[in-house]
Protein backbone atom coordinates (compact mmCIF):
# COMPACT_ATOMS: atom_id res chain seq x y z
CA UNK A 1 125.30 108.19 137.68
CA UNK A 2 122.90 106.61 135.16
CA UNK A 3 119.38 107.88 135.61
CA UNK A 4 116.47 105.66 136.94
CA UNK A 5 113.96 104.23 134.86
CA UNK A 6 110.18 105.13 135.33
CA UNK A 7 108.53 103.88 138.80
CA UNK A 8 105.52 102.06 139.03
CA UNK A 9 101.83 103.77 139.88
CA UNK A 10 101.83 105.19 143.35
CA UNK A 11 99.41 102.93 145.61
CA UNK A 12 96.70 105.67 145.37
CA UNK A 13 97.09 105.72 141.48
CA UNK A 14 96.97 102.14 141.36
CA UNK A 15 93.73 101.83 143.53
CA UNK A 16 91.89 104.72 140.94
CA UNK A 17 92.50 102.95 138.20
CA UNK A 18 91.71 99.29 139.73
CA UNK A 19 88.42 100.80 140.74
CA UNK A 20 87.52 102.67 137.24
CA UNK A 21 87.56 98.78 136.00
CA UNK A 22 84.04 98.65 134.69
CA UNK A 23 82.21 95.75 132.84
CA UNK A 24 80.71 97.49 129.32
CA UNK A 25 78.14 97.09 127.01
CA UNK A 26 79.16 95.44 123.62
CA UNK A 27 77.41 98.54 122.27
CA UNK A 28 79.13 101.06 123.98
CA UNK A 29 82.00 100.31 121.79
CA UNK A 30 83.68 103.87 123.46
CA UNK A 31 83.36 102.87 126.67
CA UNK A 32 86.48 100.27 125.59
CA UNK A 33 88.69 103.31 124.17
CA UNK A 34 88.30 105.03 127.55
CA UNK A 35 88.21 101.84 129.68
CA UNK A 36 91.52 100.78 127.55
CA UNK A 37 93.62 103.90 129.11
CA UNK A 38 93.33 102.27 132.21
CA UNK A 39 93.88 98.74 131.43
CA UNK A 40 97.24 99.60 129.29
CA UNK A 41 98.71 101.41 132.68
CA UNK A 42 98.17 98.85 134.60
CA UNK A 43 99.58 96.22 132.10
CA UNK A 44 102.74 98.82 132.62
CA UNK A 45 102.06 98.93 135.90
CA UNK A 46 102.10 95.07 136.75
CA UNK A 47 105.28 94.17 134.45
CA UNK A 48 107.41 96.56 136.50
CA UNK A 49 105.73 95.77 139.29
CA UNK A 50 107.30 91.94 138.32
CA UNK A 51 110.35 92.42 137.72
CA UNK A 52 110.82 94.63 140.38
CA UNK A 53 109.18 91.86 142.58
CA UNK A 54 106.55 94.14 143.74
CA UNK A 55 103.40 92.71 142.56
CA UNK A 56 101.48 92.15 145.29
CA UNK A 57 99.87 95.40 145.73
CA UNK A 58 98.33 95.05 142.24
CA UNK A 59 97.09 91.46 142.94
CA UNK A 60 95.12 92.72 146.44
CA UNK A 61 93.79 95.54 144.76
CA UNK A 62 92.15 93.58 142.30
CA UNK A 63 90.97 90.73 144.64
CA UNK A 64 89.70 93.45 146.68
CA UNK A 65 87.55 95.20 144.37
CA UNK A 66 86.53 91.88 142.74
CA UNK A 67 88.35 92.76 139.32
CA UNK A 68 89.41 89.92 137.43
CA UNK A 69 85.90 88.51 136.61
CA UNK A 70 85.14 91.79 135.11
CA UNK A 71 88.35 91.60 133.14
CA UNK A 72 87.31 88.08 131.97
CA UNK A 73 83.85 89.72 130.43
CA UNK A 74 85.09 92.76 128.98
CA UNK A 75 87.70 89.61 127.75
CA UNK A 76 85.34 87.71 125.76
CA UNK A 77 82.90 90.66 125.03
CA UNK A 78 85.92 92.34 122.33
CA UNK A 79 86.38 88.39 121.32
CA UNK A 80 82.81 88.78 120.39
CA UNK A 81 82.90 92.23 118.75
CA UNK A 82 85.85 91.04 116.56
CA UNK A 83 84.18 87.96 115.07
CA UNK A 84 80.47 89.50 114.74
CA UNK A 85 80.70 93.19 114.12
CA UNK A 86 83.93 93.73 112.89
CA UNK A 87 83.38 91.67 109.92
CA UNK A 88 80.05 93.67 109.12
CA UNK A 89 81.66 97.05 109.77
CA UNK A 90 84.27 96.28 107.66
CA UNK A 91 81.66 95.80 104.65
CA UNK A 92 79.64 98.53 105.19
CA UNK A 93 79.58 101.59 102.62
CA UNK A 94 79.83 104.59 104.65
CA UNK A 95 82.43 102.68 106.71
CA UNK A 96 85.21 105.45 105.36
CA UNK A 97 86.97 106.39 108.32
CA UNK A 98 89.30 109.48 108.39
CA UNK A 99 91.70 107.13 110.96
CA UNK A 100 91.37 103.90 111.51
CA UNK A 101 93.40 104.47 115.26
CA UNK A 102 89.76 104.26 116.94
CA UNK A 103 89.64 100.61 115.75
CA UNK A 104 92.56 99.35 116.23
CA UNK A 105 92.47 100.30 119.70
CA UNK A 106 89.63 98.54 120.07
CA UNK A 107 91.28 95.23 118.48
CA UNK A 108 94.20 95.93 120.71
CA UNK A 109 91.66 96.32 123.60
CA UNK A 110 91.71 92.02 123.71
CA UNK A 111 95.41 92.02 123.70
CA UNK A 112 95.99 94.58 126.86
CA UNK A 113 93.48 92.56 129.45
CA UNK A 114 95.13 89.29 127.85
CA UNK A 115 98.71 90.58 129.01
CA UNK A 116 97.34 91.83 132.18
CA UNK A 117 95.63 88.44 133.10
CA UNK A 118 98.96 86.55 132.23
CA UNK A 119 100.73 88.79 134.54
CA UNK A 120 98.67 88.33 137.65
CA UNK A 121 97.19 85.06 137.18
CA UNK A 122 100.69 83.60 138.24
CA UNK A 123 99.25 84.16 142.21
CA UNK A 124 97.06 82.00 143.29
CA UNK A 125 94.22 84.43 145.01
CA UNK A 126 93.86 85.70 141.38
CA UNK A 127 93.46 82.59 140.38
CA UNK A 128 90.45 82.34 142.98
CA UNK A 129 89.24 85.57 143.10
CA UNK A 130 88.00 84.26 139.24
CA UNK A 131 85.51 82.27 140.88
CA UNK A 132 82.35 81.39 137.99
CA UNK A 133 84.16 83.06 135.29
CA UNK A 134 87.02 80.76 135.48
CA UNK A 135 85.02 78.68 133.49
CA UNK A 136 84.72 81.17 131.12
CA UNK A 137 88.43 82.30 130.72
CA UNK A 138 89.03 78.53 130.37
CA UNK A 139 86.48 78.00 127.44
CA UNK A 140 88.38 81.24 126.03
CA UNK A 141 91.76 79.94 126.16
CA UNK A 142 90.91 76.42 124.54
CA UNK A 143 88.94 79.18 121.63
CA UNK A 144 92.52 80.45 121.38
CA UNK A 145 94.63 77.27 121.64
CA UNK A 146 92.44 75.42 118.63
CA UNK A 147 93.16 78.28 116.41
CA UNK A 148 96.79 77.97 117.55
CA UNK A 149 96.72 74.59 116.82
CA UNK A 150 94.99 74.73 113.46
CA UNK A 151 97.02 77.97 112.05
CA UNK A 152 99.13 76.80 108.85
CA UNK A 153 102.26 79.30 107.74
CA UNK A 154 101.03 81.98 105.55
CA UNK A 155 102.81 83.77 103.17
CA UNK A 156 103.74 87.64 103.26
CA UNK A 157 100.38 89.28 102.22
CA UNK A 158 100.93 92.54 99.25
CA UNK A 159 100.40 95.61 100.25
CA UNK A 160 96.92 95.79 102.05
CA UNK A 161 94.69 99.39 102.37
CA UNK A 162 92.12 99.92 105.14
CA UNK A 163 89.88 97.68 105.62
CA UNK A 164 91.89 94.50 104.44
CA UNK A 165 95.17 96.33 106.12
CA UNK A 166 93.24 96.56 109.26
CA UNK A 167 91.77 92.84 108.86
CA UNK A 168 95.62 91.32 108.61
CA UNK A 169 96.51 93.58 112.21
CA UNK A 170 93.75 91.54 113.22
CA UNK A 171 95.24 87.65 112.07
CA UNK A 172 98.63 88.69 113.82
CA UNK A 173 97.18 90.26 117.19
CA UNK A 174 95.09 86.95 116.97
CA UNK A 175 98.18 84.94 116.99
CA UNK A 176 99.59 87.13 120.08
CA UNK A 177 96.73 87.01 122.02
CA UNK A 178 96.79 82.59 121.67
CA UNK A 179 100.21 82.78 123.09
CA UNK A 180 99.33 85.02 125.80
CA UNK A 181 96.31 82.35 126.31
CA UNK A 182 98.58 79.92 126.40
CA UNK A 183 100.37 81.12 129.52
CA UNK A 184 97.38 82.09 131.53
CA UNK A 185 95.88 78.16 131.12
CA UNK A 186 99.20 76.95 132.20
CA UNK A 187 98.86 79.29 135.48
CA UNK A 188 95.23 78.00 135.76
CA UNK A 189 96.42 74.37 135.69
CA UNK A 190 98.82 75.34 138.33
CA UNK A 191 96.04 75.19 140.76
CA UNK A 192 94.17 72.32 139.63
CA UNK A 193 94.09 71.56 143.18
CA UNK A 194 91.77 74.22 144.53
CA UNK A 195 90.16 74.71 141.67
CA UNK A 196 86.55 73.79 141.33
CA UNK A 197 85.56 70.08 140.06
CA UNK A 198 83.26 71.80 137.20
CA UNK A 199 86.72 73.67 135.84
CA UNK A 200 88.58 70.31 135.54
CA UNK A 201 85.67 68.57 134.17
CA UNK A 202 85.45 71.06 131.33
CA UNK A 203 89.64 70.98 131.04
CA UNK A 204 89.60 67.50 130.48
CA UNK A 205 86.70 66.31 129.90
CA UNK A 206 84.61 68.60 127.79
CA UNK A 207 87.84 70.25 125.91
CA UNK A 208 90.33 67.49 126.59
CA UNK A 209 92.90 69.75 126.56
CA UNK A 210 95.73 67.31 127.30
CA UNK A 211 95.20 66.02 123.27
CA UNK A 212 95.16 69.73 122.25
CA UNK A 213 98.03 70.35 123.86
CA UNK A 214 99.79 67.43 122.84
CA UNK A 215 99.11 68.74 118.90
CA UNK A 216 100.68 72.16 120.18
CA UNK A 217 103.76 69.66 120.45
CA UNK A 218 103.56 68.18 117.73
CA UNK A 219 102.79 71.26 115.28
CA UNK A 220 104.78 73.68 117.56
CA UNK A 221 103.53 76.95 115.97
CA UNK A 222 105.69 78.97 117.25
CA UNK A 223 108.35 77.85 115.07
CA UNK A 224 108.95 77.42 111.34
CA UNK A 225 111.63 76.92 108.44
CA UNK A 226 112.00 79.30 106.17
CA UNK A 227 114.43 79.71 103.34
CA UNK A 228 116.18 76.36 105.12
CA UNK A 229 116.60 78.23 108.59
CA UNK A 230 114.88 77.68 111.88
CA UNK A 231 112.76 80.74 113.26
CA UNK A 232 110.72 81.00 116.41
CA UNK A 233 108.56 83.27 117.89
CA UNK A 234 110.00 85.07 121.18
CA UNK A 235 109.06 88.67 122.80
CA UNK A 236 106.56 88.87 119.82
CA UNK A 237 108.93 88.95 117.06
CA UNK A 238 110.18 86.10 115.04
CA UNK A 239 113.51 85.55 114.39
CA UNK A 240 116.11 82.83 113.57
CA UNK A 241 117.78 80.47 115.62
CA UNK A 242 121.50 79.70 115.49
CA UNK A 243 122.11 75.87 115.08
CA UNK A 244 123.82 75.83 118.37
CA UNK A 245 120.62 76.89 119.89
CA UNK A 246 118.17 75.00 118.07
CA UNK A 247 117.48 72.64 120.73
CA UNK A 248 116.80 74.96 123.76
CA UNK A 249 113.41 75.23 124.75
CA UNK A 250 111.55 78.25 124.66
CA UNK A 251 109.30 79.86 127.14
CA UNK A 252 106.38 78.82 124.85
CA UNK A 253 107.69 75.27 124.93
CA UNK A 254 107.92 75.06 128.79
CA UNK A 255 104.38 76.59 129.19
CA UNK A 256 102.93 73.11 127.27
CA UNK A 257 105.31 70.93 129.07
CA UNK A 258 104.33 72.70 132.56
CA UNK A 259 100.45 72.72 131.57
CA UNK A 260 101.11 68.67 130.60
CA UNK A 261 102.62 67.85 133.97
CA UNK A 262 100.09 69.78 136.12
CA UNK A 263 97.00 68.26 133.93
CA UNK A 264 98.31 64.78 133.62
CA UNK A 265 100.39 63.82 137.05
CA UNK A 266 98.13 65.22 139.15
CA UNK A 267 95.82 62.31 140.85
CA UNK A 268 92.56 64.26 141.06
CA UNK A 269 93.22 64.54 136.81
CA UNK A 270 94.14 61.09 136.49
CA UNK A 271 91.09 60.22 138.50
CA UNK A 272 88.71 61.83 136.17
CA UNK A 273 90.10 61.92 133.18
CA UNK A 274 89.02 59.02 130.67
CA UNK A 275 92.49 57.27 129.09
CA UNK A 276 90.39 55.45 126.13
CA UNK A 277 92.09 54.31 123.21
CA UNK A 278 92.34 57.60 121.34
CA UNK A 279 93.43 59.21 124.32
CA UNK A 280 95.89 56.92 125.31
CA UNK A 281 97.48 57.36 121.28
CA UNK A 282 97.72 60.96 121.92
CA UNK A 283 99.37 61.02 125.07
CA UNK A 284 102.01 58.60 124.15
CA UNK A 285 103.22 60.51 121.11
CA UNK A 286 104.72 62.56 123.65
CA UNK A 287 107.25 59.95 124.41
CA UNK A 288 109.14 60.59 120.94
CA UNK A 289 109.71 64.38 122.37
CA UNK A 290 110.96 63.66 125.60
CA UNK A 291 114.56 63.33 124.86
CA UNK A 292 117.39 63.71 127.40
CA UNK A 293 118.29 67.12 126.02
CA UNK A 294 114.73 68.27 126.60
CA UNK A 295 114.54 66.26 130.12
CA UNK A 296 118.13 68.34 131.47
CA UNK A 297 116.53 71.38 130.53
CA UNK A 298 112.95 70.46 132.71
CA UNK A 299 114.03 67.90 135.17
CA UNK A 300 110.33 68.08 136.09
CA UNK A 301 110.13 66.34 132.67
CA UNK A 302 111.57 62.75 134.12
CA UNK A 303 108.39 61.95 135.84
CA UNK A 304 106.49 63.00 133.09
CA UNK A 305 108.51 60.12 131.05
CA UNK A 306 107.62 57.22 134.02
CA UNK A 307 104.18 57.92 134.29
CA UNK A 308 103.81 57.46 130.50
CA UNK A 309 105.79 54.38 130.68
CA UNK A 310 103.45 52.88 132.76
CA UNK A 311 100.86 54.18 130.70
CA UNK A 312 102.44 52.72 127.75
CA UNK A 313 101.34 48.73 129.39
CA UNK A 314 98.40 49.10 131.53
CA UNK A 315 94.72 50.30 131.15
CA UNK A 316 94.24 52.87 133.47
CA UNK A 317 90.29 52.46 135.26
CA UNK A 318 87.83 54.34 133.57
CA UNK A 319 86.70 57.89 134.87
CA UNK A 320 85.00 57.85 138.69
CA UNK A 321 81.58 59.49 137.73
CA UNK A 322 81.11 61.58 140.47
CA UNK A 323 76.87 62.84 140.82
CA UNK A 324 77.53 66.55 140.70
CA UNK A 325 75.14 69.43 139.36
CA UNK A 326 77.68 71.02 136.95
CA UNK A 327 78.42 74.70 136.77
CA UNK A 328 78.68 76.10 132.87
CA UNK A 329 80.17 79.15 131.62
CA UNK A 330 77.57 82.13 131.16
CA UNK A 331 79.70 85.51 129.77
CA UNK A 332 79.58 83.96 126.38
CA UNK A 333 76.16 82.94 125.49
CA UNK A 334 74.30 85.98 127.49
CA UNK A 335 76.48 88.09 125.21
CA UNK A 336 75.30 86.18 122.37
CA UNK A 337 71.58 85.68 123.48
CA UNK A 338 71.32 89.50 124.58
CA UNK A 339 72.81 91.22 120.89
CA UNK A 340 72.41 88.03 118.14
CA UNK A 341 70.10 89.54 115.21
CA UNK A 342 71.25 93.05 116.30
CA UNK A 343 74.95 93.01 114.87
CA UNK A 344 74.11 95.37 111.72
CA UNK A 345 72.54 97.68 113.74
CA UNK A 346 75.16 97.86 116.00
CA UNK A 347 77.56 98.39 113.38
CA UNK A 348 75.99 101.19 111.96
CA UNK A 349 75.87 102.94 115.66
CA UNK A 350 79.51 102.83 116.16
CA UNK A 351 80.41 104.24 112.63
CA UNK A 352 78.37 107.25 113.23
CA UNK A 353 79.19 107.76 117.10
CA UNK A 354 82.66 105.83 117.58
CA UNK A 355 84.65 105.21 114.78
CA UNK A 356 84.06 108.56 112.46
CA UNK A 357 85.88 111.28 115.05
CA UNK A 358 86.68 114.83 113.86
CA UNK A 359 90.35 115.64 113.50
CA UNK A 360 90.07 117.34 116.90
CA UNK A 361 88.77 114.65 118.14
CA UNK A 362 91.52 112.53 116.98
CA UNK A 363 94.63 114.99 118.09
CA UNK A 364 93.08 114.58 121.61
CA UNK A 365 92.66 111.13 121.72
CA UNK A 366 96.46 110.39 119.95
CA UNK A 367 97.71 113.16 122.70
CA UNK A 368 96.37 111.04 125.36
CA UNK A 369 97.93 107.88 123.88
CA UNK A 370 101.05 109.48 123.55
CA UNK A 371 100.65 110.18 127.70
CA UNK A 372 100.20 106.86 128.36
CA UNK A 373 102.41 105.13 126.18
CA UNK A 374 105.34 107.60 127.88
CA UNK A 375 108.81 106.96 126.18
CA UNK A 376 110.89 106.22 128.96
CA UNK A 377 108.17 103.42 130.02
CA UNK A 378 108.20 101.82 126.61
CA UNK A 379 111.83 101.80 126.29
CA UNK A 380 111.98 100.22 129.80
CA UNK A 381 109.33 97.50 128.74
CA UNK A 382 111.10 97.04 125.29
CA UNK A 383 112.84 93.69 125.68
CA UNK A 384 115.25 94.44 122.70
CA UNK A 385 116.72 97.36 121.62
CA UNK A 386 114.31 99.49 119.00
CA UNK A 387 113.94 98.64 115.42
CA UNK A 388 113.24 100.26 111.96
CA UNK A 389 110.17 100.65 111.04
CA UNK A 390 111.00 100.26 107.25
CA UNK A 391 113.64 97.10 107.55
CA UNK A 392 113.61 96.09 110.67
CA UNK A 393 117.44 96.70 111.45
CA UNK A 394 118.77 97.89 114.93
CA UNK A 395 117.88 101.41 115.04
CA UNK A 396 119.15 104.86 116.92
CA UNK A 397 117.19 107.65 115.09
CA UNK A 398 113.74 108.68 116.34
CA UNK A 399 111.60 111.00 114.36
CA UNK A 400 111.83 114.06 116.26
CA UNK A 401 108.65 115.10 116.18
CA UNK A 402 106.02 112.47 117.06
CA UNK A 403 109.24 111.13 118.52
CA UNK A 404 107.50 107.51 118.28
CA UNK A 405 108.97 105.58 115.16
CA UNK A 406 112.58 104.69 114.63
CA UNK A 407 114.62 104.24 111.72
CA UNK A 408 118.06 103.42 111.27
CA UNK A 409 119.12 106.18 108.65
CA UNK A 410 117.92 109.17 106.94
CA UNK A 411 116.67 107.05 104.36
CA UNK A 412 114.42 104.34 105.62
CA UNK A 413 112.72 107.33 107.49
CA UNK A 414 112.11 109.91 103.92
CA UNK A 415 111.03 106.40 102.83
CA UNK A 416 108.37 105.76 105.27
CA UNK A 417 107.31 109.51 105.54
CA UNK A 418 104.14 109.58 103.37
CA UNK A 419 102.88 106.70 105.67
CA UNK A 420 103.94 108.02 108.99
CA UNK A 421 103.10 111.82 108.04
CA UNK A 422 99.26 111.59 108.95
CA UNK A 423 99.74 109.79 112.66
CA UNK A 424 103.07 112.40 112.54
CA UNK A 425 100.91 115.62 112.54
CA UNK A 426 98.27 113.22 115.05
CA UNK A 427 100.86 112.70 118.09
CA UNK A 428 102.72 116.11 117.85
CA UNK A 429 99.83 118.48 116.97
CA UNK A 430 100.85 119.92 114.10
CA UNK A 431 99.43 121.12 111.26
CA UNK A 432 98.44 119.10 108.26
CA UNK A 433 100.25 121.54 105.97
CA UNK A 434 103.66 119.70 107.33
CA UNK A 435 105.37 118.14 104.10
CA UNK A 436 109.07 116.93 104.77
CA UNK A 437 109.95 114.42 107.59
C-alpha cells in the first residue's frame, strides 16, 4: 500500500499562521526572515490545498482577517528593498558576510507572497477582499510585465562570487516573480466586472496594458532558440521543445490570451478604453497570431478574432469620460516618501543587526528552514522528478547528510562538495571540521 503524501495545515494551524501575517517596516529587514516562515507554509499549504480542491478554508481565513492587502505591502515593500538598498549593501565595505542565506531569503521573500497571491487570487472574494491595494498590486504587476517585456536573452554569466553571485539570483528570481505577475493580473482581469472603475482606468488607461500585453505576444519571453532548438520556460525550468510540440500553447501563453479576452471583449473595457490610431495598430497585430491551431486549442479565441475584424473597418467612439474623483495607489510612494534619503543608513543597520549572524545563529536559522522546507512536502510539490545539482540530469542520490541536494553519481556530488560543504555542516549540524562528502 503506497504511503500518503504530507496533509495540508490543520484548520487551527492554518488560522495561527493567517493571523501572524503582519505588515513590516522596510527597516526591520528581520521581521521578513521570521514573517517568511509563515508565508512559505502557507504557499505549501494553499498548492495542496489546490490540487486537493480544498482551498477554500485558506481563502476565508484570509478574507477574514483582512490578509491580502497586507500581503500586497509587505509585496511591494521587498520590491523596494531590492532596487534601493540592496544595491547599496552590496557596495558597502564591511558588507563581508559569513553566509549570504540571510539575504537571499530576503530576495526570495518577494517570490513566496508572489506564489501565494497567484494561488488564491483565482477566487473572487480574494480578489475583493484587495479592496485600495488592488490598485497597488496592479501598478506592481505592469512594474513586472515591462521588465518582462523589455528583457533581451543573456548569455551564461562566468563564474560569479558573493556579491555579483548573489546579484545574478536576483535577475533570475526577477524573471520568476514577472511570470508569477503575470498570472495574478490575468485573475484580476477576470473580475473586471466588480472591480472598481479607478482599477480599470489605471489597466487601460494609465498602463494600457492591452499594448503591453500584446508585445508579450509578440516577444514571447518565455521562449527562445538556442543552438537552432526551441526552448520554453515551464515549472521554472527551461527546456526544449520537440518539433511535434512546438505549436501547443503554454500556460504562460493562455494567461495573455485569457488577460486579452477579459480586457478587450468586455463592454465596460471597450467603453472606456480609447482605440486611437496607435492603439488600434497594436491590437490588430494580434490577428497574425490567431491561427486555427492556436484558436482549437482556446475556442474562447474565435471571438477574440470577430471582434478584431470589426475592429479592423470601423472607428470605435472615443472613451465616455465619466466625472469621477479617482482613487491612486498609496503602498508605493508612502514607502518611498517615509525612507528616501535614508537608504545608506538603512543599509548599514541591517549589516550589523541582520545580515552578519554568528554561526549559531545560522545553524538555528538553516535548522528551521530545513523544518519547513520538510522533504516529503517538497518532493510532493516537485512537478518533475529531482535533478543534479552539478548537470542537471535526472537524479536518485541525495547527500545523506543535509539530505537536500541531489546528484546523479558519486561524481557530480565529490565535484560539487567544496561548494555544498559549508550549507552541508549548516542543515545537519555538524561540525566544520567535516572534509569528505
Amino acid at each position: 500500500m503506497a504511503a500518503a503524501g504530507p496533509a495540508p495545515l490543520l484548520p487551527a494551524e492554518a488560522e495561527a499562521l493567517v493571523r501572524a501575517l503582519q505588515s513590516t517596516e522596510l527597516r526591520d529587514t528581520g521581521g521578513w526572515l521570521r514573517q517568511h516562515e509563515c508565508v512559505e507554509k502557507l504557499n505549501m499549504h494553499a498548492i495542496l490545498s489546490a490540487s486537493a480542491g480544498q482551498e477554500q478554508l485558506l481563502t476565508e481565513l484570509l478574507v477574514t482577517y483582512a490578509k491580502i492587502p497586507v500581503l500586497i505591502g509587505e509585496l511591494i515593500s521587498v520590491e523596494i528593498w531590492k532596487h534601493k538598498i540592496f544595491p547599496v549593501l552590496c557596495r558597502l565595505e564591511d558588507f563581508k558576510p559569513r553566509s549570504t542565506f540571510p539575504i537571499y531569503v530576503v530576495l526570495h521573500h518577494e517570490a513566496s507572497i508572489i506564489n501565494l497571491l497567484e494561488t488564491v487570487f483565482f477566487h473572487k472574494e480574494i480578489c475583493e477582499s484587495a479592496e485600495d491595494s488592488i490598485l497597488d498590486l496592479i501598478d506592481y504587476c505592469h512594474r513586472k510585465l515591462t521588465l518582462l517585456a523589455a528583457r533581451s536573452a543573456n548569455g551564461q554569466s562566468a563564474v560569479l562570487v558573493p556579491p555579483q553571485e548573489l546579484q545574478k539570483q536576483a535577475e533570475m528570481m526577477e524573471f520568476e516573480i514577472s511570470l508569477k505577475a503575470l498570472s495574478v493580473l490575468r485573475f484580476i482581469t477576470d473580475q473586471v466586472e466588480s472591480l472598481p472603475l479607478s482599477a480599470l482606468t489605471r489597466m487601460l488607461n494609465t498602463h494600457n496594458l492591452p499594448c503591453l500585453l500584446v508585445e508579450l505576444v509578440e516577444h514571447c519571453p518565455w521562449s527562445c532558440r538556442e543552438a537552432g532548438k526551441l526552448k520554453k520556460f515551464e515549472n521554472g525550468v527551461w527546456h526544449v521543445v520537440p518539433p511535434e510540440d512546438q505549436v501547443k500553447m503554454t500556460k504562460l501563453d493562455g494567461q495573455v490570451w485569457l488577460a486579452l479576452l477579459n480586457l478587450l471583449l468586455s463592454p465596460e473595457c471597450q467603453r472606456k478604453y480609447h482605440f486611437d490610431g496607435f492603439n488600434k495598430s497594436q491590437l490588430l497585430k494580434l490577428r497574425a497570431f490567431l491561427t486555427d491551431i492556436l484558436m482549437d486549442q482556446l475556442p474562447n479565441l474565435v471571438e477574440m478574432q470577430r471582434f478584431l475584424s470589426h475592429l479592423a473597418v470601423t472607428e470605435p467612439a472615443p472613451p465616455k469620460k465619466d466625472l469621477i474623483l479617482e482613487q491612486v495607489p498609496i503602498i508605493w510612494d508612502h514607502i518611498l516618501k517615509k525612507n528616501t534619503g535614508k537608504w545608506e543608513a538603512i543599509a548599514k543597520h541591517q549589516v550589523k543587526c541582520v545580515f552578519s549572524p554568528t554561526e549559531e545563529e545560522l545553524k538555528l536559522q538553516a535548522r528551521r528552514w530545513a523544518q519547513t522546507y520538510s522533504l516529503d512536502m517538497m518532493e510532493a510539490l516537485a512537478p518533475d522528478k529531482p535533478r543534479c545539482r552539478v548537470c542537471g540530469a535526472e537524479a536518485a542520490k541525495r547527500c545523506s547528510r543535509c539530505r537536500n541536494e541531489w546528484y546523479c553519481t558519486r561524481a557530480c556530488q565529490v565535484q560539487h562538495w567544496q561548494k555544498h560543504k559549508a550549507a552541508c555542516n549548516l542543515m545537519a549540524g555538524a561540525p566544520r571540521s567535516v572534509d569528505d562528502p
